[in-house]
N, C-alpha and C. Protein backbone atom coordinates (compact mmCIF):
# COMPACT_ATOMS: atom_id res chain seq x y z
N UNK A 1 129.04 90.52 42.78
CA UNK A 1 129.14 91.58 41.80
C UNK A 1 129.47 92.87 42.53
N UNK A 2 130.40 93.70 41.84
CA UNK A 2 131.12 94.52 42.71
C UNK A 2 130.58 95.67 42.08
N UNK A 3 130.05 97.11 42.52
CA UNK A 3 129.55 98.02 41.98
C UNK A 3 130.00 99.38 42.48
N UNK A 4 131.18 100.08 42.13
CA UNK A 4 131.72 100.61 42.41
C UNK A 4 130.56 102.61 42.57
N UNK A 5 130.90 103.55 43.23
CA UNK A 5 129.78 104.95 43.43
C UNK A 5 130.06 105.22 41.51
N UNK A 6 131.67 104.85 41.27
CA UNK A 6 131.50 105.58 40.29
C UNK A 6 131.10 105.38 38.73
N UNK A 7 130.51 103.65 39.08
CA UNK A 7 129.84 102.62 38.53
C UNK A 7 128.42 103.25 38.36
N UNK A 8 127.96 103.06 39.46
CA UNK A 8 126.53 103.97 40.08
C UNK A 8 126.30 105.28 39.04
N UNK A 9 127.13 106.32 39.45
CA UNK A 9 126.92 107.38 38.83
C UNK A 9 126.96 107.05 37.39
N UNK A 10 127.70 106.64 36.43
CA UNK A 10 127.68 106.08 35.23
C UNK A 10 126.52 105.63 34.61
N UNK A 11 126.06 104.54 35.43
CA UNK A 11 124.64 104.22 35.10
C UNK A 11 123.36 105.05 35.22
N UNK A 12 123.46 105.76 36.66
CA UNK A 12 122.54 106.34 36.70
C UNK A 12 122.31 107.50 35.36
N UNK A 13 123.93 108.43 35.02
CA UNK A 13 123.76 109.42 33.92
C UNK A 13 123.30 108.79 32.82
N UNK A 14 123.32 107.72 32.26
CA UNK A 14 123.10 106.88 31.02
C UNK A 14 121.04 107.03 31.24
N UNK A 15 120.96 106.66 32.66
CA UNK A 15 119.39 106.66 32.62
C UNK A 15 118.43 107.48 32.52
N UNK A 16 119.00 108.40 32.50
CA UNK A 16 118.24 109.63 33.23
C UNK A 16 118.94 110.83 32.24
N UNK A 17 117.97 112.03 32.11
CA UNK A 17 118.67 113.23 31.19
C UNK A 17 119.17 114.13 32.34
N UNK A 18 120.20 114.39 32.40
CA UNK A 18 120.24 116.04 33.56
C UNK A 18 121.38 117.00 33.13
N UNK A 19 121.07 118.25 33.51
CA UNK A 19 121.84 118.83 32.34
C UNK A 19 123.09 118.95 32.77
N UNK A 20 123.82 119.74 31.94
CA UNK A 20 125.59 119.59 32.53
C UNK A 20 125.74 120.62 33.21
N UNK A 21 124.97 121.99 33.51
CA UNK A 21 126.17 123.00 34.06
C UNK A 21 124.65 123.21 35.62
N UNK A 22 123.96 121.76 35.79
CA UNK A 22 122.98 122.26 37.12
C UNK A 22 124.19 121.48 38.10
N UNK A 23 124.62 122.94 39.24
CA UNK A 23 124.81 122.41 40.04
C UNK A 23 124.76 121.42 41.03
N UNK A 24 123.17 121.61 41.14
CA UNK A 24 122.83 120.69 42.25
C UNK A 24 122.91 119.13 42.06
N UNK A 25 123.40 119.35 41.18
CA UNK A 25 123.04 117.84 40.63
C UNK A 25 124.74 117.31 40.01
N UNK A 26 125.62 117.51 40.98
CA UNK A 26 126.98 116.67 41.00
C UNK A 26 126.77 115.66 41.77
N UNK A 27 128.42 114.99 41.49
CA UNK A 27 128.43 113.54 41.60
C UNK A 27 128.30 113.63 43.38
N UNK A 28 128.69 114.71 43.76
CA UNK A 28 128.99 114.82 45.61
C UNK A 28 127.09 114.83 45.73
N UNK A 29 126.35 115.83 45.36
CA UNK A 29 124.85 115.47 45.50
C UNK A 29 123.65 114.16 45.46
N UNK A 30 124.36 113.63 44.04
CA UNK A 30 123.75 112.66 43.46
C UNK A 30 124.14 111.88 44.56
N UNK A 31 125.42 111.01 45.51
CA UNK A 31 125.66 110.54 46.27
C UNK A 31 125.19 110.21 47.22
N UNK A 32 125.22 111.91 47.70
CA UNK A 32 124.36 111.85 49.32
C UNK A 32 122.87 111.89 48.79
N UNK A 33 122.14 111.83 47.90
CA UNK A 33 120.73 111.40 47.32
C UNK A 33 120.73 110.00 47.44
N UNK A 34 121.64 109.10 47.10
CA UNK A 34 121.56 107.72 47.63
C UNK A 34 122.04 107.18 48.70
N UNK A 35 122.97 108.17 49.38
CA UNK A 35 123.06 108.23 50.95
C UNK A 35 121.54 108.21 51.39
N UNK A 36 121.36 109.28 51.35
CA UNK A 36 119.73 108.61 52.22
C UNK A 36 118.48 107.90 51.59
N UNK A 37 118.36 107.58 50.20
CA UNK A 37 117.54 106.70 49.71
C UNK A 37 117.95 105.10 50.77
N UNK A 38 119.29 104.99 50.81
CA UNK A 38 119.84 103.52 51.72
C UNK A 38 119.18 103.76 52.85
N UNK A 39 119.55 104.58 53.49
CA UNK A 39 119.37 105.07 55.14
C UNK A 39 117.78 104.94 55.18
N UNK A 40 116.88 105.58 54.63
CA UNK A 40 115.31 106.07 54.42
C UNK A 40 114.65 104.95 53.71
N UNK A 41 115.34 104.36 52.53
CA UNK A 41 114.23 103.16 52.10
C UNK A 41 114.73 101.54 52.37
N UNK A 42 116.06 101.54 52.20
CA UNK A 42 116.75 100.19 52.02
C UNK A 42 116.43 99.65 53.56
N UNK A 43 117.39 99.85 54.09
CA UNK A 43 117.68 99.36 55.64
C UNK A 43 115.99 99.09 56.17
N UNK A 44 115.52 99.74 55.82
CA UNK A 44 113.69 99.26 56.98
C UNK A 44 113.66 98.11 55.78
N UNK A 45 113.67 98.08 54.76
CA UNK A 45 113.19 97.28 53.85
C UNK A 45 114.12 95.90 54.10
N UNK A 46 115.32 95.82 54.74
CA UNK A 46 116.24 95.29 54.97
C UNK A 46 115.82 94.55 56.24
N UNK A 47 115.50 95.04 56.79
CA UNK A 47 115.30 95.03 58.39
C UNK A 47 113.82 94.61 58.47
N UNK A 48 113.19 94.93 57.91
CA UNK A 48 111.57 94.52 57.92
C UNK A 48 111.69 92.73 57.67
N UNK A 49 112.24 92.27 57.35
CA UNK A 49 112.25 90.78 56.60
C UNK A 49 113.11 89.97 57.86
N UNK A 50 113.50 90.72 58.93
CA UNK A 50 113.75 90.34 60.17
C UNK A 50 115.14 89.18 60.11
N UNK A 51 116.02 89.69 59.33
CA UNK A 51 117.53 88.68 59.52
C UNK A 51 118.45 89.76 59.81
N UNK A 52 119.20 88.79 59.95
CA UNK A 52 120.24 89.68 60.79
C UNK A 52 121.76 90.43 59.64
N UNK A 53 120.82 90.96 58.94
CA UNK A 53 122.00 91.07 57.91
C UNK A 53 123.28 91.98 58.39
N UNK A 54 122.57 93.19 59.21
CA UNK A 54 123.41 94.37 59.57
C UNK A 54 124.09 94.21 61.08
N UNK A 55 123.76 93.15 61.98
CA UNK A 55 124.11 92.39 63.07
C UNK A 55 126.01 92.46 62.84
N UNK A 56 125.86 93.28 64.20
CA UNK A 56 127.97 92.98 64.60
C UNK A 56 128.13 93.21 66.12
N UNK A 57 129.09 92.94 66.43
CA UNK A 57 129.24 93.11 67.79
C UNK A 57 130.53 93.67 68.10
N UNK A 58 130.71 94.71 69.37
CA UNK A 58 131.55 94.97 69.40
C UNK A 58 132.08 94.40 71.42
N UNK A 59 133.18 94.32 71.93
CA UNK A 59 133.46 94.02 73.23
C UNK A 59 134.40 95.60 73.31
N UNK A 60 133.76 95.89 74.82
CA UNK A 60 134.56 96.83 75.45
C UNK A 60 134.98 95.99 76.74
N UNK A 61 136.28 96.66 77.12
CA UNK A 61 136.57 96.05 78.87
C UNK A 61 136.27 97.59 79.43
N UNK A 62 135.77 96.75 80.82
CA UNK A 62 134.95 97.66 81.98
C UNK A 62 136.12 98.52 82.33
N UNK A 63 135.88 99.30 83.01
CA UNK A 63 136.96 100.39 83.71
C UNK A 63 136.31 100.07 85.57
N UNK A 64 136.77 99.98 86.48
CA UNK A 64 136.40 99.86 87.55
C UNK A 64 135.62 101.26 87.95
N UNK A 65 134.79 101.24 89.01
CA UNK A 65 134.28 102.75 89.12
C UNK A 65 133.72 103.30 88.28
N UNK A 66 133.50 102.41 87.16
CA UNK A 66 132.59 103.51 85.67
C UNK A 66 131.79 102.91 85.28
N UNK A 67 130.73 103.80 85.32
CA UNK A 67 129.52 103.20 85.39
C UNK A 67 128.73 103.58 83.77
N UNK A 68 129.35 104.50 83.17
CA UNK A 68 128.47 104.77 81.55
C UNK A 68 129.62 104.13 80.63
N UNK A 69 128.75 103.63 79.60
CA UNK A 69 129.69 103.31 78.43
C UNK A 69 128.67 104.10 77.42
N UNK A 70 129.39 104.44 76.10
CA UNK A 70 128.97 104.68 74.80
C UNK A 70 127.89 103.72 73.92
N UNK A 71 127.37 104.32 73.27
CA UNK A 71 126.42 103.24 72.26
C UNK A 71 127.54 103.29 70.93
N UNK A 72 127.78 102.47 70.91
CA UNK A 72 128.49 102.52 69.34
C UNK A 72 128.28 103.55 68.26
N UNK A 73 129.02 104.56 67.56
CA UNK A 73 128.23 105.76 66.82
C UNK A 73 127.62 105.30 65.49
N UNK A 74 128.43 104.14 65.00
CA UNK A 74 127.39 103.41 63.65
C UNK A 74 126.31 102.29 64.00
N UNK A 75 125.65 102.57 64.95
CA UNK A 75 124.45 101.58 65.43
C UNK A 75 123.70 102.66 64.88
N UNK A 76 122.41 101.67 64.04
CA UNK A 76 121.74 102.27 62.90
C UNK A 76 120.57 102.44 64.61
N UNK A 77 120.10 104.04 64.28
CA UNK A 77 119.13 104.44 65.28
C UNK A 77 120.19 104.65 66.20
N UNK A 78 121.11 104.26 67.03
CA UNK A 78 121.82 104.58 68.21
C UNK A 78 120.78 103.74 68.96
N UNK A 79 120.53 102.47 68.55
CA UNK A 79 120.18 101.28 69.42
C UNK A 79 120.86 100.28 69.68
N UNK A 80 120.70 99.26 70.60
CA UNK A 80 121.39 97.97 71.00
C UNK A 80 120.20 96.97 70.49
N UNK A 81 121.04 96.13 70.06
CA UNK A 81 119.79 94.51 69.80
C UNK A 81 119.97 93.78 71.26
N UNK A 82 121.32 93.60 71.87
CA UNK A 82 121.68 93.24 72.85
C UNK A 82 122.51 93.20 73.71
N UNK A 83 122.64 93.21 74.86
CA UNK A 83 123.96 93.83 75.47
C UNK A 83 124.39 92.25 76.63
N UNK A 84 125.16 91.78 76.50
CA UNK A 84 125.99 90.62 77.78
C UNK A 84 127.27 90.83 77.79
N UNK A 85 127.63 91.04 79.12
CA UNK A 85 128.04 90.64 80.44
C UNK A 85 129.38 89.36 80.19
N UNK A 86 130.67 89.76 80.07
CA UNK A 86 131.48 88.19 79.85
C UNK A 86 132.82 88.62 81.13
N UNK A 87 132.95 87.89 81.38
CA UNK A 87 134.39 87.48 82.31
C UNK A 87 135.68 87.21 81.40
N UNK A 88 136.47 88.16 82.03
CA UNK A 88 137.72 87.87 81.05
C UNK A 88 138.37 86.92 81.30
N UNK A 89 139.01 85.84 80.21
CA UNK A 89 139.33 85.19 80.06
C UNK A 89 138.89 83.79 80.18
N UNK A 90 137.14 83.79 79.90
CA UNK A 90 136.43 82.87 80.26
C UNK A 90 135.82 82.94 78.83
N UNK A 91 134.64 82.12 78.54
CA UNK A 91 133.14 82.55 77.56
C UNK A 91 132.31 82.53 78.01
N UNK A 92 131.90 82.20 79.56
CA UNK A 92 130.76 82.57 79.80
C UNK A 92 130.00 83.80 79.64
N UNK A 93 129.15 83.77 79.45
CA UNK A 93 128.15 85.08 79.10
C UNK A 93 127.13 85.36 80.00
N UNK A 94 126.84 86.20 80.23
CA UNK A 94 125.61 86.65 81.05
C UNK A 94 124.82 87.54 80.89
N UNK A 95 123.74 87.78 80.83
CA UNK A 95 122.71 88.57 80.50
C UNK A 95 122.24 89.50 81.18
N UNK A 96 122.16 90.64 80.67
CA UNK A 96 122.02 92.16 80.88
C UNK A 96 120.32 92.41 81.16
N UNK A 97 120.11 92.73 82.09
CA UNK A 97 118.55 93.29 82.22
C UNK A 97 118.46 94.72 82.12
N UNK A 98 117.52 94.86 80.93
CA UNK A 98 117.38 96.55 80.95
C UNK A 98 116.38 96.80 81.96
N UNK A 99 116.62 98.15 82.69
CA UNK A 99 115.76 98.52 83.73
C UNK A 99 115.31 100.01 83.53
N UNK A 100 114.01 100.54 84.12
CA UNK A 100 113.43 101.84 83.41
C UNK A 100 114.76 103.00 84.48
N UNK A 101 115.11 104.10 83.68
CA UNK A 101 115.65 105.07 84.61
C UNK A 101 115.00 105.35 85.73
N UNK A 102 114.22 105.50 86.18
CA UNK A 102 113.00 105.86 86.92
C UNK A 102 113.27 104.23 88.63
N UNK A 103 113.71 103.40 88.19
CA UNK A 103 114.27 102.55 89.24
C UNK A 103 115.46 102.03 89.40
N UNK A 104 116.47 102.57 88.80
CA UNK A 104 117.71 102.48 89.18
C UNK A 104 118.11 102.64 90.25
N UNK A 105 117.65 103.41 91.53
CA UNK A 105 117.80 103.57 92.37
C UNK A 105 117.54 101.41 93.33
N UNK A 106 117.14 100.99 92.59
CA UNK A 106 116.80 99.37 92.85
C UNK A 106 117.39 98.79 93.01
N UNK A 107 118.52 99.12 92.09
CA UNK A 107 119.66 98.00 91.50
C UNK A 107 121.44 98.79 91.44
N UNK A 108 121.47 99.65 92.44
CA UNK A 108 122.44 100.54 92.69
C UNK A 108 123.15 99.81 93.64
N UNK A 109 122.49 98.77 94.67
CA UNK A 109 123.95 98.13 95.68
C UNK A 109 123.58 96.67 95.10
N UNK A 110 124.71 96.48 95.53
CA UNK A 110 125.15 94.93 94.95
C UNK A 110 126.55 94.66 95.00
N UNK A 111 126.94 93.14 94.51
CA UNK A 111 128.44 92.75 94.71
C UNK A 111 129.14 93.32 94.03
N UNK A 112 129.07 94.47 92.91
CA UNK A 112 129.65 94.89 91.81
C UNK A 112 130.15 94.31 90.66
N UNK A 113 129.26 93.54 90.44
CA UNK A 113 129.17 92.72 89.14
C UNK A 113 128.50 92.96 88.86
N UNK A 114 128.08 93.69 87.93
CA UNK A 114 126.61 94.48 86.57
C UNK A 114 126.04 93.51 86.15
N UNK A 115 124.49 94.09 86.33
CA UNK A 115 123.86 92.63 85.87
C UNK A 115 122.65 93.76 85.18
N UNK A 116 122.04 94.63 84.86
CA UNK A 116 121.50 95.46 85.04
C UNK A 116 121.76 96.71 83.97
N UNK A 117 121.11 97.76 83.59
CA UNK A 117 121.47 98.61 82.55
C UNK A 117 120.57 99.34 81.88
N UNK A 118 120.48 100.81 81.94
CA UNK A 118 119.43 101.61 81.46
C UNK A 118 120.11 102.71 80.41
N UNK A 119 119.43 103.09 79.60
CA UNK A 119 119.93 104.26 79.01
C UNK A 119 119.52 105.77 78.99
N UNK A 120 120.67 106.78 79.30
CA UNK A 120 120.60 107.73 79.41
C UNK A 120 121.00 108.44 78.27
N UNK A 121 120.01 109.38 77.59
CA UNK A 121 121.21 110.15 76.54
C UNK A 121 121.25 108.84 75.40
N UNK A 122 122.63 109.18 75.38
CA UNK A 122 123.47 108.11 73.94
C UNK A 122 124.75 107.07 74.86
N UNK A 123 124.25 107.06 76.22
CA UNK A 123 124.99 106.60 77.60
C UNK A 123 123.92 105.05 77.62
N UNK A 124 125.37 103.80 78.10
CA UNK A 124 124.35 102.45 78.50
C UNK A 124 124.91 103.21 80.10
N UNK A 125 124.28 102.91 81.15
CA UNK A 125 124.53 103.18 82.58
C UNK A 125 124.23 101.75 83.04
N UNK A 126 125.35 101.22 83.98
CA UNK A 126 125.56 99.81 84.35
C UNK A 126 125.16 100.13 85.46
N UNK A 127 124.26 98.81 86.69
CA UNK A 127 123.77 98.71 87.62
C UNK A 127 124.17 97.72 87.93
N UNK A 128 124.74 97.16 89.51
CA UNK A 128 125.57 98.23 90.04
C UNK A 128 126.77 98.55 89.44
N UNK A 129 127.45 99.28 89.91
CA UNK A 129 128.69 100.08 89.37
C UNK A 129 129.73 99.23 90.00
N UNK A 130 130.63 98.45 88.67
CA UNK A 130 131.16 97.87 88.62
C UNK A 130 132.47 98.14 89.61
N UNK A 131 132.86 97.41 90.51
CA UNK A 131 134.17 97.69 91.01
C UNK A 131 134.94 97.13 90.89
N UNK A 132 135.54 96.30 89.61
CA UNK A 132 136.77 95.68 89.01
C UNK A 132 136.77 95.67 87.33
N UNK A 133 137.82 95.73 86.40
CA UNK A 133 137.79 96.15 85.72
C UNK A 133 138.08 94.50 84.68
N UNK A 134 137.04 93.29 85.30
CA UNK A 134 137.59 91.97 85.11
C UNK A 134 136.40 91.51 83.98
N UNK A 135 136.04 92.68 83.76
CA UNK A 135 134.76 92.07 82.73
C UNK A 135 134.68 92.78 81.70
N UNK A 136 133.98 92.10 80.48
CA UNK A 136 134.06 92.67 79.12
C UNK A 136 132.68 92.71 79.18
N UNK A 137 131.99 94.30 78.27
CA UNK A 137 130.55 94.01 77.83
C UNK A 137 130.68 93.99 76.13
N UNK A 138 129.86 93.00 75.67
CA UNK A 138 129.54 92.96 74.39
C UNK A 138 128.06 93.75 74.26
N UNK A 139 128.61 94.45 73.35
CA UNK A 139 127.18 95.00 72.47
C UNK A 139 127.04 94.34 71.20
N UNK A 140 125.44 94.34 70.87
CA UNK A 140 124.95 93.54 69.50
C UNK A 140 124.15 94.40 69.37
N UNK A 141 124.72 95.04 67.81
CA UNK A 141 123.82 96.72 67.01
C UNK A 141 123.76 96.04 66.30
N UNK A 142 123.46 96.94 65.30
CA UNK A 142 122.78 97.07 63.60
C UNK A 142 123.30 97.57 63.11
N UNK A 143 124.78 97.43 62.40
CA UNK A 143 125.62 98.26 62.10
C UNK A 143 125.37 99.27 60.73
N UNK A 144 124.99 100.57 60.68
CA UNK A 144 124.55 101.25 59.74
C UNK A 144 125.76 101.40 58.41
N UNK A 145 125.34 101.09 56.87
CA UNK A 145 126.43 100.99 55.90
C UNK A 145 127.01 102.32 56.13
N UNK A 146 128.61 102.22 55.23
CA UNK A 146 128.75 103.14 55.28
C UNK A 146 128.14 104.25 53.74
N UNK A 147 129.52 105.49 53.77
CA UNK A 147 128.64 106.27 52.91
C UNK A 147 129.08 106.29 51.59
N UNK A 148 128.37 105.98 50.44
CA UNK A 148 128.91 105.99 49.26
C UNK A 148 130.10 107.42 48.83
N UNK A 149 130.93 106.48 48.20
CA UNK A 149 131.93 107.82 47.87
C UNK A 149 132.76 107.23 46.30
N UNK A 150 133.46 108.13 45.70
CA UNK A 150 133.92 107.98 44.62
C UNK A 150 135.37 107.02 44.56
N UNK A 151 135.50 106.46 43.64
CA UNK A 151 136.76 105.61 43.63
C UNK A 151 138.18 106.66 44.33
N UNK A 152 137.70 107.54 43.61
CA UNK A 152 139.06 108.64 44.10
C UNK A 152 139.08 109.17 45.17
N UNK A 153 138.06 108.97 45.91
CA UNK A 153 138.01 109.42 47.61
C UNK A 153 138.61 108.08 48.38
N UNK A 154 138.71 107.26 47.34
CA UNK A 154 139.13 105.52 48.59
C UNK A 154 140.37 105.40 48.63
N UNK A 155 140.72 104.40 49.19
CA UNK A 155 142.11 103.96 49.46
C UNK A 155 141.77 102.74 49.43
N UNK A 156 142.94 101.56 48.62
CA UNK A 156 143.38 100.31 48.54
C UNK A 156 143.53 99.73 50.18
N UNK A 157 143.04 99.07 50.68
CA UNK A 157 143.61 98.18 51.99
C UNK A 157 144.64 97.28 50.84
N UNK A 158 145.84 97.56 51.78
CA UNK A 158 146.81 96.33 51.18
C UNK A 158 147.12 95.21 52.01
N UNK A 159 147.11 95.37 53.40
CA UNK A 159 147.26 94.38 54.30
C UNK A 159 146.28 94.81 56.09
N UNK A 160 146.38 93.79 56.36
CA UNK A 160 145.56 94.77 57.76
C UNK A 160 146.62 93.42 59.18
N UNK A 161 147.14 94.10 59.88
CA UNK A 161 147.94 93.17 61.08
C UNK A 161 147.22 94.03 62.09
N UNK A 162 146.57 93.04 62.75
CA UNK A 162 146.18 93.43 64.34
C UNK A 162 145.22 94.92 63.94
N UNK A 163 145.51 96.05 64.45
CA UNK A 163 144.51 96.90 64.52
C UNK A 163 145.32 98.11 63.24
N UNK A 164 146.53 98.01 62.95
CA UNK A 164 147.17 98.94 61.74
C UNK A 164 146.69 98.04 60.51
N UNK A 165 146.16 99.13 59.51
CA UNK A 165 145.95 99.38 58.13
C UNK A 165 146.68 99.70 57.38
N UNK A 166 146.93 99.07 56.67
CA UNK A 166 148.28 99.68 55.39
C UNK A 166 147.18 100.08 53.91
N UNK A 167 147.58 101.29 53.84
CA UNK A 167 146.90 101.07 52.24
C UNK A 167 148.27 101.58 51.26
């Protein structure tokens, strides 16, 4: 069942009395009011029942010499569920040990294959610092929905090839 914001708003005005000329109370308000009712009640309520509904993953390839990567910006909290370690052009996987900032200094020499990983900031920091650019890391977030908006703010996807969008 498909329920469009401007579905939402429809119903909601039918339920509820509010008057016509209160500002605060447009369709752009009423919105971001269920913008964070999702964010604030749904998602823990979502997430409390412990499946993986909001679960995605994304793969970056390493850069040699670089040692921070990004947390994904729609990871609900700006957390990781899990982070491994793959060889390109393989599937093996390998597993990431988080380590406290405070001993990184531990796990700083090595063959330069990352095995290792703390966070700084909104920074994953790889241990040791990778010196070939032959590996992919997968991250596994919680991908946060997006934000309700009106039919007339969207666009049709008409086709999608490789990484271009046509609407």
């Amino acid at each position: 069942m498909t329920v469009t914001a401007d579905k939402f708003l429809t119903q909601l005005k039918a339920r509820v009395t509010l008057p016509a000329n209160n500002e605060l109370l447009s369709n752009d308000n009423l919105l971001a009011f269920a913008d964070d009712v999702i964010r604030d009640k749904m998602i823990p309520l979502f997430m409390s029942v412990n499946q993986n509904y909001f679960v995605t993953s994304e793969t970056e390839q390493l850069v040699a010499e670089q040692d921070n990567y990004s947390i994904p910006y729609r990871s609900i909290g700006r957390t990781l569920r899990d982070l491994k370690l793959t060889q390109s052009g393989t599937y093996r996987c390998y597993d990431m040990s988080l380590i406290s900032l405070e001993d990184e200094h531990m796990f700083n020499a090595g063959c330069g294959m990352p095995g290792y990983f703390y966070f700084q900031g909104d920074q994953i920091i790889l241990r040791p610092t990778p010196i070939s650019g032959d590996y992919l890391l997968k991250k596994f977030y919680d991908l946060q929905p997006g934000a309700l908006v009106t039919v007339a703010q969207a666009a049709v996807v008409v086709s999608v090839v490789g990484n271009a969008v046509s609407t």
